[in-house]
C-alpha atoms as a PDB file:
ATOM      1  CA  UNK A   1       0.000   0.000   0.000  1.00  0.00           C
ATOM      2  CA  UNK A   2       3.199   2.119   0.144  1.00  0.00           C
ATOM      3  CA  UNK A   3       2.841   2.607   3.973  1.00  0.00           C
ATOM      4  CA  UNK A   4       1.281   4.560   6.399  1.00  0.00           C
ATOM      5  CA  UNK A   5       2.917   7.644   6.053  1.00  0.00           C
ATOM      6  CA  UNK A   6       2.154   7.138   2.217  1.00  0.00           C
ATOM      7  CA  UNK A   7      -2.006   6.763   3.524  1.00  0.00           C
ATOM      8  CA  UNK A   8      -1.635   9.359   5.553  1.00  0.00           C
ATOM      9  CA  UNK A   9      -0.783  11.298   2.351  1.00  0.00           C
ATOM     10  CA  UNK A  10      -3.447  10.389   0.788  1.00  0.00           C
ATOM     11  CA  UNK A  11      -6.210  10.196   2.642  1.00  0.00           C
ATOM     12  CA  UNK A  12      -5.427  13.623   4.687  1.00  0.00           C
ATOM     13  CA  UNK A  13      -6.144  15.026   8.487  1.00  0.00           C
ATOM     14  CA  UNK A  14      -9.712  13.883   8.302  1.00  0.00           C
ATOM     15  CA  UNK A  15      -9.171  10.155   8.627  1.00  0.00           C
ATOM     16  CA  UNK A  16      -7.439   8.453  12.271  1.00  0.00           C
ATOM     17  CA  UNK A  17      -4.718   6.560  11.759  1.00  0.00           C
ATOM     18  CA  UNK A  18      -4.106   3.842  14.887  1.00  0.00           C
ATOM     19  CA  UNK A  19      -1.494   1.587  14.728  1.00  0.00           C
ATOM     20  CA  UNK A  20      -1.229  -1.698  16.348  1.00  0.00           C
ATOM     21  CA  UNK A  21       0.814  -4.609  16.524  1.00  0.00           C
ATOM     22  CA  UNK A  22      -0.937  -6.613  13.917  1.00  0.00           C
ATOM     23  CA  UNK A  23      -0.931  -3.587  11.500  1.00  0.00           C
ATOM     24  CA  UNK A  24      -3.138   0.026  11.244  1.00  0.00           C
ATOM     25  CA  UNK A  25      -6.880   0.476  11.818  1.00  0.00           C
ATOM     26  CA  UNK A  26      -8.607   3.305   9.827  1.00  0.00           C
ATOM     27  CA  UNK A  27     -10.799   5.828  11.031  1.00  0.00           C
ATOM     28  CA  UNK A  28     -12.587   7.302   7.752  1.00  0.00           C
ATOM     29  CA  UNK A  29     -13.715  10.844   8.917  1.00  0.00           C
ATOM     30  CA  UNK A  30     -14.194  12.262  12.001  1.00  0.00           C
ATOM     31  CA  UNK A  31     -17.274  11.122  13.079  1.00  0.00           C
ATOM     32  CA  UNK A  32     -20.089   8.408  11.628  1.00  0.00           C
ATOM     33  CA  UNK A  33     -21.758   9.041   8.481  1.00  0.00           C
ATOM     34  CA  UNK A  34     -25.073   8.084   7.023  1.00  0.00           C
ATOM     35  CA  UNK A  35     -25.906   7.542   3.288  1.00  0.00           C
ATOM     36  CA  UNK A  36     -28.758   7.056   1.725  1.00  0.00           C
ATOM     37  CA  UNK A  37     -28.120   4.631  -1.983  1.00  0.00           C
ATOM     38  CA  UNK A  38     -32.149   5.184  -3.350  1.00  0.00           C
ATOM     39  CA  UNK A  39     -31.890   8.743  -2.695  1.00  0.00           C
ATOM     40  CA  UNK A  40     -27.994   8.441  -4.444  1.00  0.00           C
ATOM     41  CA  UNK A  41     -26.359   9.585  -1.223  1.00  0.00           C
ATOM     42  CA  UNK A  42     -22.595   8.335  -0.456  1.00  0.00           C
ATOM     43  CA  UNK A  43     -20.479   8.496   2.767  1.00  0.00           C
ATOM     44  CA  UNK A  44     -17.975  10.390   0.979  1.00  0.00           C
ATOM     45  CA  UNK A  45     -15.204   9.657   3.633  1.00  0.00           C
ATOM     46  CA  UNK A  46     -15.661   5.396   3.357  1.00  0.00           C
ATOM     47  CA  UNK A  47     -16.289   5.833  -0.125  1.00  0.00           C
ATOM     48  CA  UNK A  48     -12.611   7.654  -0.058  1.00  0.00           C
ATOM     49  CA  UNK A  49     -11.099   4.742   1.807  1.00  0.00           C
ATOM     50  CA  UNK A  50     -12.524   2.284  -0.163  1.00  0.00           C
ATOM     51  CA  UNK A  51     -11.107   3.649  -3.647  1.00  0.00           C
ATOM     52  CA  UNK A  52      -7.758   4.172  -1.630  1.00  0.00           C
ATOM     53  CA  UNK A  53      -7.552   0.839   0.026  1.00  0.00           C
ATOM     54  CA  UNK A  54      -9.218  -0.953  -3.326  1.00  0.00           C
ATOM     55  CA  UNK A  55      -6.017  -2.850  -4.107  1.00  0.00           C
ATOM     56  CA  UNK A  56      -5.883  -5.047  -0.766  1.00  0.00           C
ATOM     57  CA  UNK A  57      -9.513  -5.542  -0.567  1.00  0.00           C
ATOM     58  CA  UNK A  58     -10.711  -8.841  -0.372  1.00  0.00           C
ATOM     59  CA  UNK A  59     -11.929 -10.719  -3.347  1.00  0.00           C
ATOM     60  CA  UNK A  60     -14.394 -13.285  -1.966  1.00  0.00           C
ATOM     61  CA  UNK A  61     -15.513 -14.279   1.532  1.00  0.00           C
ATOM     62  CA  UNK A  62     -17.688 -16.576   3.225  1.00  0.00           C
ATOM     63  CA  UNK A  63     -20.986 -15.174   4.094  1.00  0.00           C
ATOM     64  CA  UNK A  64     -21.150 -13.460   7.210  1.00  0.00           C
ATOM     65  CA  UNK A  65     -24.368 -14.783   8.631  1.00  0.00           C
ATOM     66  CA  UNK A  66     -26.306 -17.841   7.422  1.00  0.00           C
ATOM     67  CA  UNK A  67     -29.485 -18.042   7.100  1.00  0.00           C
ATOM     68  CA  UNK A  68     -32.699 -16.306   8.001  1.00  0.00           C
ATOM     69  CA  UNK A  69     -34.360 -13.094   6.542  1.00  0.00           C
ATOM     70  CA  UNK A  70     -32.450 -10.314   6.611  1.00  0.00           C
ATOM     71  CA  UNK A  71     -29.279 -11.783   7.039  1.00  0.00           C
ATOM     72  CA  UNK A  72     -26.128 -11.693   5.062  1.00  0.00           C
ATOM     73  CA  UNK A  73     -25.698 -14.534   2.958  1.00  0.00           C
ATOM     74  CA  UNK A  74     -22.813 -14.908   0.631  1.00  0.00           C
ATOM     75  CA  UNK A  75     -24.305 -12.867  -2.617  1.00  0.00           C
ATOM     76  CA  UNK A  76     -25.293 -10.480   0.230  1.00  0.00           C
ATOM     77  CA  UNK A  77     -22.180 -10.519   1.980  1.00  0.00           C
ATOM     78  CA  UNK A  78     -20.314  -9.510  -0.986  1.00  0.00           C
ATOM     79  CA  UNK A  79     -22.293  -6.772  -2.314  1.00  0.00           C
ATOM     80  CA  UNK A  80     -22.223  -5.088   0.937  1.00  0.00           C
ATOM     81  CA  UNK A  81     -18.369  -5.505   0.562  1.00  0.00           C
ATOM     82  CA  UNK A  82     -18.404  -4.097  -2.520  1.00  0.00           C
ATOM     83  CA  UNK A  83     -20.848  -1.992  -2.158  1.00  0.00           C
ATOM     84  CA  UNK A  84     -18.757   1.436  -3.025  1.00  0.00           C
ATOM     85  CA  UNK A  85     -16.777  -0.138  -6.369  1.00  0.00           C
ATOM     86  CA  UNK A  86     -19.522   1.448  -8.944  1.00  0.00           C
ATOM     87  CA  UNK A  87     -19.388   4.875  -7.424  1.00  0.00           C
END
C-alpha cells in the first residue's frame, strides 16, 4: 500500500490513523456518516477509503451470517463488501 505515512498522504487530516501490533486500523472521517443509496447519497469519507484501500480488498468471503431473513448470505455478503466499487 506504500505505507502509512504514504495513507496518511493520501487520505489527509480527516481520517485516524491507529497503529497496532498486527498492523493500522482506519478511522474514515471524524465522526459516523449516514448515506442514503435510493436517494444516491454516499459516505464520501468510506467511499474515499474504499477507492484508496481498493487494491488489498478482499476478493471473496464466506458469508457473514447464514441463514434467516435479513441476514447476510454470501451474494449479500459480498455486495455489501463491494458496495462502493460502482461509485
Amino acid at each position: 500500500m506504500g505505507g502509512l505515512d504514504y495513507l496518511r498522504v493520501r487520505l489527509g487530516d480527516l481520517f485516524g490513523f491507529y497503529p497496532y501490533e498486527g498492523g493500522v486500523i482506519i478511522q474514515a472521517g471524524r465522526k459516523p456518516q449516514i448515506g442514503d443509496r435510493k436517494e444516491g447519497r454516499w459516505p464520501q469519507d468510506y467511499v474515499t477509503l474504499a477507492r484508496v484501500l481498493k487494491k488489498i480488498q478482499i476478493k471473496n468471503h464466506y458469508p457473514m451470517h447464514f441463514g434467516g431473513e435479513g441476514r447476510l448470505d454470501h451474494p449479500a455478503t459480498l455486495a455489501w463488501l463491494f458496495r462502493f466499487d460502482e461509485l
